[in-house]
N, C-alpha and C. Protein backbone atom coordinates (compact mmCIF):
# COMPACT_ATOMS: atom_id res chain seq x y z
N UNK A 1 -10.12 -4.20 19.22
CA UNK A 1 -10.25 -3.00 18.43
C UNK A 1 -9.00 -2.84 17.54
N UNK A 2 -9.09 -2.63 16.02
CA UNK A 2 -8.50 -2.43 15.21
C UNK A 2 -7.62 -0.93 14.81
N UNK A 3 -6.35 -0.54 15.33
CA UNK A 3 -5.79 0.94 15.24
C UNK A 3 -5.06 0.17 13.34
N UNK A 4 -5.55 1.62 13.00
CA UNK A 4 -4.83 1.57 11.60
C UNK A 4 -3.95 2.80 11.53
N UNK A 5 -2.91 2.73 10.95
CA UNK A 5 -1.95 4.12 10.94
C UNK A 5 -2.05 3.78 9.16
N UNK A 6 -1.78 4.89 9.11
CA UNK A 6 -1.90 5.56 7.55
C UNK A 6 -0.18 6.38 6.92
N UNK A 7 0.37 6.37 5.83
CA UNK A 7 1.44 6.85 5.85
C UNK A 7 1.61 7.01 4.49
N UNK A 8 2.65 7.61 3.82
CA UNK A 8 2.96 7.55 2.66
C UNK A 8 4.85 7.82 2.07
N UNK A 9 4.98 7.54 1.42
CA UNK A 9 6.52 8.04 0.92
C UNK A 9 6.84 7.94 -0.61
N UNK A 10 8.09 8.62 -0.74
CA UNK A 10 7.83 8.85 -2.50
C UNK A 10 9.04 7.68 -2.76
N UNK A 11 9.23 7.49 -3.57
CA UNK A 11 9.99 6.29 -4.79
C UNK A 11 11.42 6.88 -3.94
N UNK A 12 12.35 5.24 -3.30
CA UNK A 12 13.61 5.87 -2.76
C UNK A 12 14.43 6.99 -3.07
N UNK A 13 14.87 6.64 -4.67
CA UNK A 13 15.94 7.25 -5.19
C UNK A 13 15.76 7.92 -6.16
N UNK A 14 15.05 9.29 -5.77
CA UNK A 14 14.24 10.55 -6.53
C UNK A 14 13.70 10.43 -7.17
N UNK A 15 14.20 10.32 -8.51
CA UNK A 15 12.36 10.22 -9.87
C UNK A 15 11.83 8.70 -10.03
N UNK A 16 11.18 8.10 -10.08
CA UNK A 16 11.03 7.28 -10.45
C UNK A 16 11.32 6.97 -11.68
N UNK A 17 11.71 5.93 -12.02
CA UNK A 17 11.82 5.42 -13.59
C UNK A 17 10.58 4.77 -13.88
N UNK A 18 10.47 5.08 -15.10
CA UNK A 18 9.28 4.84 -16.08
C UNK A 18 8.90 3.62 -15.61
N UNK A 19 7.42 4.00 -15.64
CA UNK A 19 6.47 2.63 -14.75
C UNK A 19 6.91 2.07 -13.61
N UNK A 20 6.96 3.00 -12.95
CA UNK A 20 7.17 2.85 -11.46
C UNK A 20 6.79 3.71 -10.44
N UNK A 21 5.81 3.22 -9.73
CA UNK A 21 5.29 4.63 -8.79
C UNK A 21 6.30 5.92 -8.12
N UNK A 22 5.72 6.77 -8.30
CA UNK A 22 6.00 8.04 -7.76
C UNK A 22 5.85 8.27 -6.54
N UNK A 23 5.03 7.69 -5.54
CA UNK A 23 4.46 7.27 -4.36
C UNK A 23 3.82 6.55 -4.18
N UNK A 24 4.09 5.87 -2.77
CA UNK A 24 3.54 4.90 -1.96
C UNK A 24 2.88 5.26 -1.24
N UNK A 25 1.50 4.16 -0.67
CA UNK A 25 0.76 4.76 0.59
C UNK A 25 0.37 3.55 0.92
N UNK A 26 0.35 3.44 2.52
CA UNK A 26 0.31 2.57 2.90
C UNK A 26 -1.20 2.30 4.10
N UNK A 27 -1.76 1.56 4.45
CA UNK A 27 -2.63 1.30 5.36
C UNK A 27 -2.10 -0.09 6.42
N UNK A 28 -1.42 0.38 7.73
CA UNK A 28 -1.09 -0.68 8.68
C UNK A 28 -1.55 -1.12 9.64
N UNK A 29 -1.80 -2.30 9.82
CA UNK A 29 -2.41 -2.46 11.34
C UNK A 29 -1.03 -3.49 11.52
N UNK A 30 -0.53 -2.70 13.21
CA UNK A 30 0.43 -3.05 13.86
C UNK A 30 0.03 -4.09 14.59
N UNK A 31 -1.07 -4.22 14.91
CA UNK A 31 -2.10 -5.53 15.95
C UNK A 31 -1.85 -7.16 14.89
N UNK A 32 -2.35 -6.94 13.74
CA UNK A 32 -1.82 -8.11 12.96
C UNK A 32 -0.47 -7.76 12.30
N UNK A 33 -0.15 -7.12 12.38
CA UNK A 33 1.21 -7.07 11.85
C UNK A 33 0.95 -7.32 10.48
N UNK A 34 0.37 -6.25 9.44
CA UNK A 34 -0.10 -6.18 7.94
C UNK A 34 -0.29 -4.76 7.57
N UNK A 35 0.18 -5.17 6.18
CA UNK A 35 -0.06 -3.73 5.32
C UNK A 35 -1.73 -4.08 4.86
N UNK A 36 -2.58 -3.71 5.45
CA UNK A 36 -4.21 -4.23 4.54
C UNK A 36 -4.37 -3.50 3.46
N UNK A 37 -4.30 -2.22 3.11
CA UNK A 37 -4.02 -1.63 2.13
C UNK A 37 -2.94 -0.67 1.17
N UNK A 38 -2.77 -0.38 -0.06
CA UNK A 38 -1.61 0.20 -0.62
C UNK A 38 -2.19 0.89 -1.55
N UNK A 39 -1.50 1.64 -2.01
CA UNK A 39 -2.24 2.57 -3.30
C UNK A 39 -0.79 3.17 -3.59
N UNK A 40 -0.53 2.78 -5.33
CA UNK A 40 0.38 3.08 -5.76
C UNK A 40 0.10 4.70 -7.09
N UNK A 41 0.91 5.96 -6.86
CA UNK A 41 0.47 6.56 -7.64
C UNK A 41 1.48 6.96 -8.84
N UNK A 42 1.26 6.72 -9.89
CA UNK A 42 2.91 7.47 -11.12
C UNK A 42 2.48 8.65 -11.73
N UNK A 43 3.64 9.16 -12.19
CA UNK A 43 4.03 10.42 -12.50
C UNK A 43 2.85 10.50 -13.99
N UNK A 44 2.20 9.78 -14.24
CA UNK A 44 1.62 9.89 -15.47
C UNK A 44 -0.47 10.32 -15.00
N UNK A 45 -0.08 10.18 -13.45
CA UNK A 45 -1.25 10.36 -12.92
C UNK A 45 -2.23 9.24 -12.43
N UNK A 46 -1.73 7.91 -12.89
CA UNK A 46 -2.85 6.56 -13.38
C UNK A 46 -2.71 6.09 -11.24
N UNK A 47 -3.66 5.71 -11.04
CA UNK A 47 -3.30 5.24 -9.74
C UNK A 47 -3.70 3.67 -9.28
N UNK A 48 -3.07 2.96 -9.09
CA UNK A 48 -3.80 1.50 -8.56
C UNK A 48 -3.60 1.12 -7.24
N UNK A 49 -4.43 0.40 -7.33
CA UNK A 49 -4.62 0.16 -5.23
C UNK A 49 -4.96 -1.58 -5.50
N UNK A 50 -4.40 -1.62 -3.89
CA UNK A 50 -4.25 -3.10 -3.92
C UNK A 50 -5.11 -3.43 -1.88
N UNK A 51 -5.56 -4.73 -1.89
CA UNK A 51 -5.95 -4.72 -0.72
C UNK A 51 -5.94 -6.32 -0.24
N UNK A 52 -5.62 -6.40 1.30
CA UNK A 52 -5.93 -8.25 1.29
C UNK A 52 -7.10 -8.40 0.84
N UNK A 53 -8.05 -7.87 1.08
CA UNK A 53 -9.91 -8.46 0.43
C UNK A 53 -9.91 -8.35 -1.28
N UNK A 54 -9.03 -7.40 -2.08
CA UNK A 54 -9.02 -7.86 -3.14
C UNK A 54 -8.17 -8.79 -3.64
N UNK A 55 -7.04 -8.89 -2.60
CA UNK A 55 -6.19 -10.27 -3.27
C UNK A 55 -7.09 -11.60 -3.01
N UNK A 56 -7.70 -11.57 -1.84
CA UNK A 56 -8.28 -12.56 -1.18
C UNK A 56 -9.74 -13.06 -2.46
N UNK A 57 -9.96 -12.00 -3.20
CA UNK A 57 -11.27 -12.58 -4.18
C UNK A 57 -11.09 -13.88 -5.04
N UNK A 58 -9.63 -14.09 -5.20
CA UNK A 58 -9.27 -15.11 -6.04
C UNK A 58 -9.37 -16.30 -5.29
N UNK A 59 -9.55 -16.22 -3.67
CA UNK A 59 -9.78 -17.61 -3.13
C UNK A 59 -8.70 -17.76 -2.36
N UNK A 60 -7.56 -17.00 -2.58
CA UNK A 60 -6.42 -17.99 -1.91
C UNK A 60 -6.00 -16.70 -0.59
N UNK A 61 -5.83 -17.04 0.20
CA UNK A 61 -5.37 -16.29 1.45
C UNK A 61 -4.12 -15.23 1.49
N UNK A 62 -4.60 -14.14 1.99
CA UNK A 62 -3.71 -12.83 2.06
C UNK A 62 -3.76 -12.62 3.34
N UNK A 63 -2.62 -12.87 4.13
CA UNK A 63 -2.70 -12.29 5.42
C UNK A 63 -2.12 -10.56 5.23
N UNK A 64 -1.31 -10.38 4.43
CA UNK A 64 -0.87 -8.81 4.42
C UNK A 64 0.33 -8.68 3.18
N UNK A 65 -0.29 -7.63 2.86
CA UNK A 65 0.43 -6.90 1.62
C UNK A 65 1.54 -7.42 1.21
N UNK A 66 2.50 -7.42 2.06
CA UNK A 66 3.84 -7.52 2.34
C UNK A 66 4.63 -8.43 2.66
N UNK A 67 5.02 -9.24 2.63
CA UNK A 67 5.48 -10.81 2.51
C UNK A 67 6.81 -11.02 3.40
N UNK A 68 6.53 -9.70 4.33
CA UNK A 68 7.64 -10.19 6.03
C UNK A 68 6.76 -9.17 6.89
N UNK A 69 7.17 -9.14 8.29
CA UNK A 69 6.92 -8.85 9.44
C UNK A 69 6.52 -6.83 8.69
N UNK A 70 5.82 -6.04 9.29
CA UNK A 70 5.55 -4.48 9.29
C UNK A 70 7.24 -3.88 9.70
N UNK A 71 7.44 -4.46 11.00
CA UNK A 71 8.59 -4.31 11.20
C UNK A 71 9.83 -4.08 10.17
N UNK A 72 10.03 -5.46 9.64
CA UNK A 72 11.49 -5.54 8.77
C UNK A 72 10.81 -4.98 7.05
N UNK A 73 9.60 -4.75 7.09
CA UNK A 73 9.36 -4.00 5.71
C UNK A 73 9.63 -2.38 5.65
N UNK A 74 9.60 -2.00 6.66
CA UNK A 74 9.69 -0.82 6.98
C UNK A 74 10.96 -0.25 7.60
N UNK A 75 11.95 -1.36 7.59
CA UNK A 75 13.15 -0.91 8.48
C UNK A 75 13.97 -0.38 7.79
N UNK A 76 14.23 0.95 8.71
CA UNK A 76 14.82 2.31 7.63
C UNK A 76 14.36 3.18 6.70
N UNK A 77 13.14 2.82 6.93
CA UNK A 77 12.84 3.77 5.63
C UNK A 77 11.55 4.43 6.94
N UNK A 78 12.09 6.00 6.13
CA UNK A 78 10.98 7.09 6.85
C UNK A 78 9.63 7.22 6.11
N UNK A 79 8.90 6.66 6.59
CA UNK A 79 7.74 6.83 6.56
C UNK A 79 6.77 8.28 7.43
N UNK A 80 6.14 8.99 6.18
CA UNK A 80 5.33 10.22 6.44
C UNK A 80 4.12 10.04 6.99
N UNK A 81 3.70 10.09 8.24
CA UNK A 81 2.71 9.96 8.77
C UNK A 81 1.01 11.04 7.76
N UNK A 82 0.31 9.98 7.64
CA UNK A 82 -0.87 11.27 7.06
C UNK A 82 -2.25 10.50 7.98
N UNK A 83 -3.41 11.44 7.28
CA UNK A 83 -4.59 11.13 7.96
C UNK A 83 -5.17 10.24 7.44
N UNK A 84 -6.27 9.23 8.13
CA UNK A 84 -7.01 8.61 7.02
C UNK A 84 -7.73 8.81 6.05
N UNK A 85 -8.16 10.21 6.13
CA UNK A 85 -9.04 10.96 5.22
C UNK A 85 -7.74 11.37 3.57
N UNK A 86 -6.80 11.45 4.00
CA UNK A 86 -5.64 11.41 2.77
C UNK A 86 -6.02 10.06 2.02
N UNK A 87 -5.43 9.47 2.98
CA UNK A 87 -4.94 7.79 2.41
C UNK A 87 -6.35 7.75 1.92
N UNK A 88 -7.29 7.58 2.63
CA UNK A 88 -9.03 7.57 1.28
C UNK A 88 -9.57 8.33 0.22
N UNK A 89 -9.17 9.42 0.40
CA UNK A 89 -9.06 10.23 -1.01
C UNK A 89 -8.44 9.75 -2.30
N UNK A 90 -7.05 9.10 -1.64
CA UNK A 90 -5.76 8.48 -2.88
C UNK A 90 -6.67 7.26 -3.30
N UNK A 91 -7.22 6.53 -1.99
CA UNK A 91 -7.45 5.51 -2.51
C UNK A 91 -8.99 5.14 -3.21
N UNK A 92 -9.90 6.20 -2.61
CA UNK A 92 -10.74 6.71 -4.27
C UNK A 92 -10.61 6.84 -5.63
N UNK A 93 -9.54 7.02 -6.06
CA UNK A 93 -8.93 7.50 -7.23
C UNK A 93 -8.33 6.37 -7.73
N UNK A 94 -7.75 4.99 -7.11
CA UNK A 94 -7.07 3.84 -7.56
C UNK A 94 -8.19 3.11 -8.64
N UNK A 95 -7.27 1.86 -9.58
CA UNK A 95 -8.03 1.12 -10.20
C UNK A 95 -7.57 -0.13 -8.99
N UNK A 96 -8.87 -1.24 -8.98
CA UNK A 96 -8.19 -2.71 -8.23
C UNK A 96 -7.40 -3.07 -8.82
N UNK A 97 -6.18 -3.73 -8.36
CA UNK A 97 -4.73 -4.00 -9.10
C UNK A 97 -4.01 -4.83 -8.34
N UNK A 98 -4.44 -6.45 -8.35
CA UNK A 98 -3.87 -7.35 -7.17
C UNK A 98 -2.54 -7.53 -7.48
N UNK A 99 -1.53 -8.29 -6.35
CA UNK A 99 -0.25 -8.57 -7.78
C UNK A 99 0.05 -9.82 -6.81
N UNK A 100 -0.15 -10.30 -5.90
CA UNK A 100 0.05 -11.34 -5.27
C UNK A 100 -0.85 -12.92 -6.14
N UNK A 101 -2.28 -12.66 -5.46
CA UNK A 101 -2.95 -13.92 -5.91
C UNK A 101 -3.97 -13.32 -7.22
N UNK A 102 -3.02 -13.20 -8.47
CA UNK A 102 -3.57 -12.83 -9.82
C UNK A 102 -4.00 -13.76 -10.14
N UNK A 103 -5.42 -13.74 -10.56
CA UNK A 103 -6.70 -14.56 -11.42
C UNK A 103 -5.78 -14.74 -12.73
């Protein structure tokens, strides 16, 4: 059985600079040790979301978002616990937006 925790946090070091998200959100499963989903939102309103099944459309393998352990991606930084019903709302609103295995 698959536990997913859901979370979000805003851009480290207060405003974001131009073209750069305003917040992060994250979708984790601690069991594989992966971010499966992300949804990035900016101050201009535009939102894109990213997922292993959409990186994975190009053919080439996504084990998780994030390109080290949940652990050391996350180390130190406070992460805001939310519901899944948040994190799916945000991520209603995304365009698909791979950035790993780009067609």
């Amino acid at each position: 059985m698959t536990l997913l925790r859901h979370a979000k946090l805003p851009w480290p070091d207060g405003d974001a600079p131009v073209g750069e998200p305003s917040w992060f959100f994250y979708e984790i499963d601690d069991t594989a040790d992966a971010v499966t989903r992300s949804v990035w939102v900016y101050a201009d309103g535009s939102v894109t979301r990213n997922s292993i099944e959409i990186e994975e459309q190009s053919g080439k393998d996504c084990p998780s978002l994030i390109d080290c352990s949940v652990a050391q991606g996350f180390d130190g930084v406070d992460l805001e616990k939310i519901s899944p019903e948040e994190f799916q709302n945000v991520w209603d609103k995304g365009v698909d937006t791979p950035f790993w295995n780009v067609v």
